[in-house]
PDB file of N, CA and C in Angstrom:
ATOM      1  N   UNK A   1     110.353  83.768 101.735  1.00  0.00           N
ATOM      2  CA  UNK A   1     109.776  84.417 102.901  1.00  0.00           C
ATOM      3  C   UNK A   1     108.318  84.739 102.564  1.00  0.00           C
ATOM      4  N   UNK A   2     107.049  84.619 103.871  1.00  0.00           N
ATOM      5  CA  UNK A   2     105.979  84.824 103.172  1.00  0.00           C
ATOM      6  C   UNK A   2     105.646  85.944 103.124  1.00  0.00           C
ATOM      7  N   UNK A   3     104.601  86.559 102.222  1.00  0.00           N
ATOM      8  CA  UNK A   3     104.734  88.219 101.924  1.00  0.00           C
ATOM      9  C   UNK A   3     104.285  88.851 103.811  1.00  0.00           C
ATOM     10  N   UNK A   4     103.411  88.315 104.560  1.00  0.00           N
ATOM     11  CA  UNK A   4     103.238  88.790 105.656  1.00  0.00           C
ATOM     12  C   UNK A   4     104.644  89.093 106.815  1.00  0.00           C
ATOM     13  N   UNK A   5     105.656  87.923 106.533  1.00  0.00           N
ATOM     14  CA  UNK A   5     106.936  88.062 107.537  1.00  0.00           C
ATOM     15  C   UNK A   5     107.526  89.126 107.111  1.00  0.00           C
ATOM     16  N   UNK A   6     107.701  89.459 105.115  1.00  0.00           N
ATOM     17  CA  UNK A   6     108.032  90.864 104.624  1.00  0.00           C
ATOM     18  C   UNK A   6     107.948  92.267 105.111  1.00  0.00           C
ATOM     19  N   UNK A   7     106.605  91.957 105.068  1.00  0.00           N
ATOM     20  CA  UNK A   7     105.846  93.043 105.252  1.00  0.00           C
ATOM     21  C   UNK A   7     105.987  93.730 106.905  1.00  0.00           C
ATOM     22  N   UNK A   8     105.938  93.212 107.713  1.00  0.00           N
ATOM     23  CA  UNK A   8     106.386  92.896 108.965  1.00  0.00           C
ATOM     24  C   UNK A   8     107.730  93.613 109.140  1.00  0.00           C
ATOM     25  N   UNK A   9     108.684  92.880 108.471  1.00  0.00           N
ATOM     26  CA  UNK A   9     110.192  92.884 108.312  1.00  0.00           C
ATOM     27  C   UNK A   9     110.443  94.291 107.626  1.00  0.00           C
ATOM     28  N   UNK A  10     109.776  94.871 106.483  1.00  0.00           N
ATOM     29  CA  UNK A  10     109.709  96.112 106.106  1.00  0.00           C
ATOM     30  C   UNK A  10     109.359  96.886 106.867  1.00  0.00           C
ATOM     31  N   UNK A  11     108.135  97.058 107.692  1.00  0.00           N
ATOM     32  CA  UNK A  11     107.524  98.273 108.580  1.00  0.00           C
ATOM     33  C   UNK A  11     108.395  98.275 109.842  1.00  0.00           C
ATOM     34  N   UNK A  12     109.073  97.041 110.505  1.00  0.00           N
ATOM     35  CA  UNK A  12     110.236  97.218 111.602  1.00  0.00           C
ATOM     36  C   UNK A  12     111.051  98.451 111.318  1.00  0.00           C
ATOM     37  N   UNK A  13     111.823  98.136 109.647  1.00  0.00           N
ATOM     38  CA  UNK A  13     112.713  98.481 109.395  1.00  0.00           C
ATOM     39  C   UNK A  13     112.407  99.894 109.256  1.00  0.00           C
ATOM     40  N   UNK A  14     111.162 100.301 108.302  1.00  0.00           N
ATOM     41  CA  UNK A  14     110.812 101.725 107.966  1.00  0.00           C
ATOM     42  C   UNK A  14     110.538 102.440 109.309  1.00  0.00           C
ATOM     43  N   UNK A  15     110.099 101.701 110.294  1.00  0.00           N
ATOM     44  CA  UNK A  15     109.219 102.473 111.375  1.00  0.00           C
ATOM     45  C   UNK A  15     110.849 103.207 112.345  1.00  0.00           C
ATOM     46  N   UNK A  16     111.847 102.094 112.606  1.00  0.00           N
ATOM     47  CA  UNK A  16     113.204 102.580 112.867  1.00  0.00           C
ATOM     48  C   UNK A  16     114.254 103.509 112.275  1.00  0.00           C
ATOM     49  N   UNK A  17     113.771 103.359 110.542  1.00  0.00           N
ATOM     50  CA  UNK A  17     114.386 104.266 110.018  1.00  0.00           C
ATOM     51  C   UNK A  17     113.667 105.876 110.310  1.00  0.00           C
ATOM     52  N   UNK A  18     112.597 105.970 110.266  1.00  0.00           N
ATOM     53  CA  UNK A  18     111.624 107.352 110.410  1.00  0.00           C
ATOM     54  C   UNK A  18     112.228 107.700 112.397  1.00  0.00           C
ATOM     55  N   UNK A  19     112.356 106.964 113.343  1.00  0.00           N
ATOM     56  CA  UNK A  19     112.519 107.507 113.832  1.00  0.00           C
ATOM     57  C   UNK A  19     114.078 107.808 114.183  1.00  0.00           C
ATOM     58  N   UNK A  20     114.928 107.224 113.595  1.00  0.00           N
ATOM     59  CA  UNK A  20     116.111 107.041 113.972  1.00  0.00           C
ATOM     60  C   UNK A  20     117.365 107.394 112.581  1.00  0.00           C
ATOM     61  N   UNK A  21     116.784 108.386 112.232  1.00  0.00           N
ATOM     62  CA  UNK A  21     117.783 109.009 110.961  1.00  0.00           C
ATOM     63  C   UNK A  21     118.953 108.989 111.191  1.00  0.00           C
ATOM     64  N   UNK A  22     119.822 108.978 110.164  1.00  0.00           N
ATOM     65  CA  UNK A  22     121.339 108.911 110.397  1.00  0.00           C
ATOM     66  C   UNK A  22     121.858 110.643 110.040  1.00  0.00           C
ATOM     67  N   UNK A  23     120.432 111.082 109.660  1.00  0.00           N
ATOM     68  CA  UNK A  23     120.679 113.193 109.687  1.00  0.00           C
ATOM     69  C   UNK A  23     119.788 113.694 110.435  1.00  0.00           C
ATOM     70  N   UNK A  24     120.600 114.417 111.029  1.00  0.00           N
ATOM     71  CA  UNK A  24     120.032 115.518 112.373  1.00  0.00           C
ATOM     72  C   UNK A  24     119.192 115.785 111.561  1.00  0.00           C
ATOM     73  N   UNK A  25     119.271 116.654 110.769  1.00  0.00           N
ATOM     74  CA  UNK A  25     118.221 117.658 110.010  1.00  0.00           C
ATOM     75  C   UNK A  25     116.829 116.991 109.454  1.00  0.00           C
ATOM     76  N   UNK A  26     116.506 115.505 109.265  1.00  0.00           N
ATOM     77  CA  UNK A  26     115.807 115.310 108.852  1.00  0.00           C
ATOM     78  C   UNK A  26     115.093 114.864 110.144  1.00  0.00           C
ATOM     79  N   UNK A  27     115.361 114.618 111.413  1.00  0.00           N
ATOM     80  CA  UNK A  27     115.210 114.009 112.297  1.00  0.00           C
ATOM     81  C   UNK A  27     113.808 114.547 112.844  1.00  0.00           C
ATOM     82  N   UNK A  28     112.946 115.612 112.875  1.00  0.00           N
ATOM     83  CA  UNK A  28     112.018 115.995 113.356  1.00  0.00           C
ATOM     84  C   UNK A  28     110.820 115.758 112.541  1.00  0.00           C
ATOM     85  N   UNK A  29     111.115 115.885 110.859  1.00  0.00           N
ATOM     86  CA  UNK A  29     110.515 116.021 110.108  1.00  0.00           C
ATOM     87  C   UNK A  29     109.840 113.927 109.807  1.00  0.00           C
ATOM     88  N   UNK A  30     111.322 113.589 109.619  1.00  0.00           N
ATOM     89  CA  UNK A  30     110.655 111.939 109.499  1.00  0.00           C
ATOM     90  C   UNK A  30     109.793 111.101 110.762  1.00  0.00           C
ATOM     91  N   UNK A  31     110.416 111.739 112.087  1.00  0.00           N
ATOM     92  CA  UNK A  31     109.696 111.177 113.341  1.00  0.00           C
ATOM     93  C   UNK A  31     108.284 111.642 113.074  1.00  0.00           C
ATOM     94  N   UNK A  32     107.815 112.536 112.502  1.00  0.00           N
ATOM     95  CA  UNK A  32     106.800 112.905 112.580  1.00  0.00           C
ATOM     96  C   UNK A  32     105.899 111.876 111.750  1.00  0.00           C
ATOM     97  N   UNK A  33     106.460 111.411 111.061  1.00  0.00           N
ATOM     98  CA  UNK A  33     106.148 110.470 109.514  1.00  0.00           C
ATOM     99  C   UNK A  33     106.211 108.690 109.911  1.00  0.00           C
ATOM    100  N   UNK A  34     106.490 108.762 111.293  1.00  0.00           N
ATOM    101  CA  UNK A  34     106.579 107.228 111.898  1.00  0.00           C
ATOM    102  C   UNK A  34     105.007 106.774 111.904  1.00  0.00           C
ATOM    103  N   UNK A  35     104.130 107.754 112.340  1.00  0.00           N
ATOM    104  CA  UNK A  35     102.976 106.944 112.274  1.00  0.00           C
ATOM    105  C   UNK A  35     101.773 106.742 110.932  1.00  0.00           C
ATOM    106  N   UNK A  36     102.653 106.868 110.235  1.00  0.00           N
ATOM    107  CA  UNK A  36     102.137 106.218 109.077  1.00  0.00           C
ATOM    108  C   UNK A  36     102.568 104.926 108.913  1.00  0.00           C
ATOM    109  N   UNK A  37     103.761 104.931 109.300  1.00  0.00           N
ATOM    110  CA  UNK A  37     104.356 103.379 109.158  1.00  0.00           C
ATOM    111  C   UNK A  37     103.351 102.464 110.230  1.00  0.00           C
ATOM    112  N   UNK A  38     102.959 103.176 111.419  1.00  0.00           N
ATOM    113  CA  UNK A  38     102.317 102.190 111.992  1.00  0.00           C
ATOM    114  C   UNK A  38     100.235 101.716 111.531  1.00  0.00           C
ATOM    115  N   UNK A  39     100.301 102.951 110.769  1.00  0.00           N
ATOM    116  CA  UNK A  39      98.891 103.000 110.022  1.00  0.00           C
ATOM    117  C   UNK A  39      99.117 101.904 109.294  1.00  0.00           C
ATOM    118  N   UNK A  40      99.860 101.565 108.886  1.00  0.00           N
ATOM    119  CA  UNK A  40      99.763 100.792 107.604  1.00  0.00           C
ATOM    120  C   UNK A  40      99.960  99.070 108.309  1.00  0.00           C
ATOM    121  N   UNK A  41     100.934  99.121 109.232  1.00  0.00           N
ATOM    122  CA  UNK A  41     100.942  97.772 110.177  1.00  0.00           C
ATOM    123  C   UNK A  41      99.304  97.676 110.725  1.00  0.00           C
ATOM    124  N   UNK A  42      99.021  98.668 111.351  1.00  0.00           N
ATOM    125  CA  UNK A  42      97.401  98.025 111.739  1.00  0.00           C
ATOM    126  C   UNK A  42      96.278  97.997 110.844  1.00  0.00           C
ATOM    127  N   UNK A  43      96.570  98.006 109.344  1.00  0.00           N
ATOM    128  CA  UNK A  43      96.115  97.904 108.389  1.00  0.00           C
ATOM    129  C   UNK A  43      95.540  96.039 108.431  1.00  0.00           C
ATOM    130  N   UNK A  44      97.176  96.140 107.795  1.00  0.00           N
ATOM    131  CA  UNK A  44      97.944  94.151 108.426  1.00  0.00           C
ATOM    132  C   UNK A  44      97.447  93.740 108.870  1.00  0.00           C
ATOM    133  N   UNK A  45      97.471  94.496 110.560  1.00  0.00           N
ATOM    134  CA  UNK A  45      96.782  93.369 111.611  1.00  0.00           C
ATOM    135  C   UNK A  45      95.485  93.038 111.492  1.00  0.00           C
ATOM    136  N   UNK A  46      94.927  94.395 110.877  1.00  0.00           N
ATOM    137  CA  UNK A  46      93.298  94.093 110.763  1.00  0.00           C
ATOM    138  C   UNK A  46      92.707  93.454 109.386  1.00  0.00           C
ATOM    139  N   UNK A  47      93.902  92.307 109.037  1.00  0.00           N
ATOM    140  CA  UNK A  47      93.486  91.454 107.933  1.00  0.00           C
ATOM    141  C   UNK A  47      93.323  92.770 106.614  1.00  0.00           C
ATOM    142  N   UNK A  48      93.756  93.967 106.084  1.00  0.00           N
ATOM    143  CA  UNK A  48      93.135  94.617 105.329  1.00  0.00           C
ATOM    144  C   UNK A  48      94.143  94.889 104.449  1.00  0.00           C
ATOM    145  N   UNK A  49      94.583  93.546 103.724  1.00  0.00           N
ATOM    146  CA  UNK A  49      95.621  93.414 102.405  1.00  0.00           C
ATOM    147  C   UNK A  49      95.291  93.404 101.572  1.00  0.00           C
ATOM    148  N   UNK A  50      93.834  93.664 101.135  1.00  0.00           N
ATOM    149  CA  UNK A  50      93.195  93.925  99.792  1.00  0.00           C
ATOM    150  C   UNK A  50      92.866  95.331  99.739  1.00  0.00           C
ATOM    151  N   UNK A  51      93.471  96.310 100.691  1.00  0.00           N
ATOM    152  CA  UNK A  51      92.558  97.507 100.898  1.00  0.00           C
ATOM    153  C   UNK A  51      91.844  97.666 100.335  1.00  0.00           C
ATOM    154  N   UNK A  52      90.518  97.128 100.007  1.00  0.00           N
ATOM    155  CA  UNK A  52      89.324  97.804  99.774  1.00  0.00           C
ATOM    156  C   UNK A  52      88.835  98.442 100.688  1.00  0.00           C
ATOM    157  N   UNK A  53      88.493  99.664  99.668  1.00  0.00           N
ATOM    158  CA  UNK A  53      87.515 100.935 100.420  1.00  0.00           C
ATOM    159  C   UNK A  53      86.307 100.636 101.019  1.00  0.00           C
ATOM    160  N   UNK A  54      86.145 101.235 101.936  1.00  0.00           N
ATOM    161  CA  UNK A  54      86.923 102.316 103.015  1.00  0.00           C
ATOM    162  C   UNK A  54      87.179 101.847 104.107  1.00  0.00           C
ATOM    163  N   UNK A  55      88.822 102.084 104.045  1.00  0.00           N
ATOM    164  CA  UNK A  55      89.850 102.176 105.016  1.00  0.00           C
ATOM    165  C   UNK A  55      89.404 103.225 105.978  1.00  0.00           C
ATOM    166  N   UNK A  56      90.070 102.666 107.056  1.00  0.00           N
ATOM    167  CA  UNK A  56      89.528 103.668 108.787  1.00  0.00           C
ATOM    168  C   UNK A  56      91.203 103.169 109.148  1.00  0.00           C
ATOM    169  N   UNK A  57      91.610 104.252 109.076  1.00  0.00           N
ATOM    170  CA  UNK A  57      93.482 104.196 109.233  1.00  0.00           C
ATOM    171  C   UNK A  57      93.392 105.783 111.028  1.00  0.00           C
ATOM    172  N   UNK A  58      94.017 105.350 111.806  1.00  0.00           N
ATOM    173  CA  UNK A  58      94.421 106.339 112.659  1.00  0.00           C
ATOM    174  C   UNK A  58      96.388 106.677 112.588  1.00  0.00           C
ATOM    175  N   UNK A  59      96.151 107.870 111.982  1.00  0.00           N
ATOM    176  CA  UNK A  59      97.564 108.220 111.951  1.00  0.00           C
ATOM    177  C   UNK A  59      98.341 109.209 112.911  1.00  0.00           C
ATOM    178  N   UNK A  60      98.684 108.663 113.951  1.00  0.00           N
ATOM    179  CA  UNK A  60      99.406 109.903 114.858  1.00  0.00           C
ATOM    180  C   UNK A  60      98.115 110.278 115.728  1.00  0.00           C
ATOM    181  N   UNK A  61      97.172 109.380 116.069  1.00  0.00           N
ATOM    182  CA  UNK A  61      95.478 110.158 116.751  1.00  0.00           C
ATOM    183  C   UNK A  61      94.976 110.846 115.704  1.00  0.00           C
ATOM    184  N   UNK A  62      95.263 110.832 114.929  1.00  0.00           N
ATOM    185  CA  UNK A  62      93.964 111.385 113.830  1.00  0.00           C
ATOM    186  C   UNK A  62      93.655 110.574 112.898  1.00  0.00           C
ATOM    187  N   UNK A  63      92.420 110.344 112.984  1.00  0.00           N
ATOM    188  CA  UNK A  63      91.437 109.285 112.461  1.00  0.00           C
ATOM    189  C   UNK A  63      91.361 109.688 110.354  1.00  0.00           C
ATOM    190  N   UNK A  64      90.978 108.770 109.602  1.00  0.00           N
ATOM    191  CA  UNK A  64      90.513 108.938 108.286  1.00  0.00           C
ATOM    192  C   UNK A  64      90.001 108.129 107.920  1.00  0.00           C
ATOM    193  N   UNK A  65      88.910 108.255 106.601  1.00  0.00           N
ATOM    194  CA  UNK A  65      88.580 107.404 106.173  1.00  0.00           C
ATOM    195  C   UNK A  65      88.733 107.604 104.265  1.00  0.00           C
ATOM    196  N   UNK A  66      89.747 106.592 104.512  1.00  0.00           N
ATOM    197  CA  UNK A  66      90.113 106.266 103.138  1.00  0.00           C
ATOM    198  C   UNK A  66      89.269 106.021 101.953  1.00  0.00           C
ATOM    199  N   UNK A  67      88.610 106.603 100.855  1.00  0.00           N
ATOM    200  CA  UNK A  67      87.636 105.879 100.070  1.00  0.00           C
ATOM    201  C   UNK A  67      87.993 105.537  98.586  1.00  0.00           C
TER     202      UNK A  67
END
């Protein structure tokens, strides 16, 4: 498999697991933690698999810059 279909195939999986816990109790705390999973997909999309610094990641509407 190529590392991009992985990678892909991982953030599906993580982004469903964060919002869709199999424990109540963790359920507010990991949804909150979904948009990191998607920070890191538009990482991907924006070709930025070498992360070199500086990263401009928006997590949840709040902007950073990674250095």
């Amino acid at each position: 498999m190529p590392e991009q279909a992985w990678l892909e195939t991982f953030l599906d999986a993580r982004s469903d697991t964060l919002r869709h816990p199999h424990d109540a109790a963790t359920h507010t705390v990991w949804a909150d933690s979904a948009g990191r999973a998607a920070a890191l997909r538009d990482l991907m999309e924006a070709d930025e698999h070498q992360l070199d610094p500086p990263l401009h990641v928006d997590v949840s509407g709040d902007e950073h810059e990674l250095r």
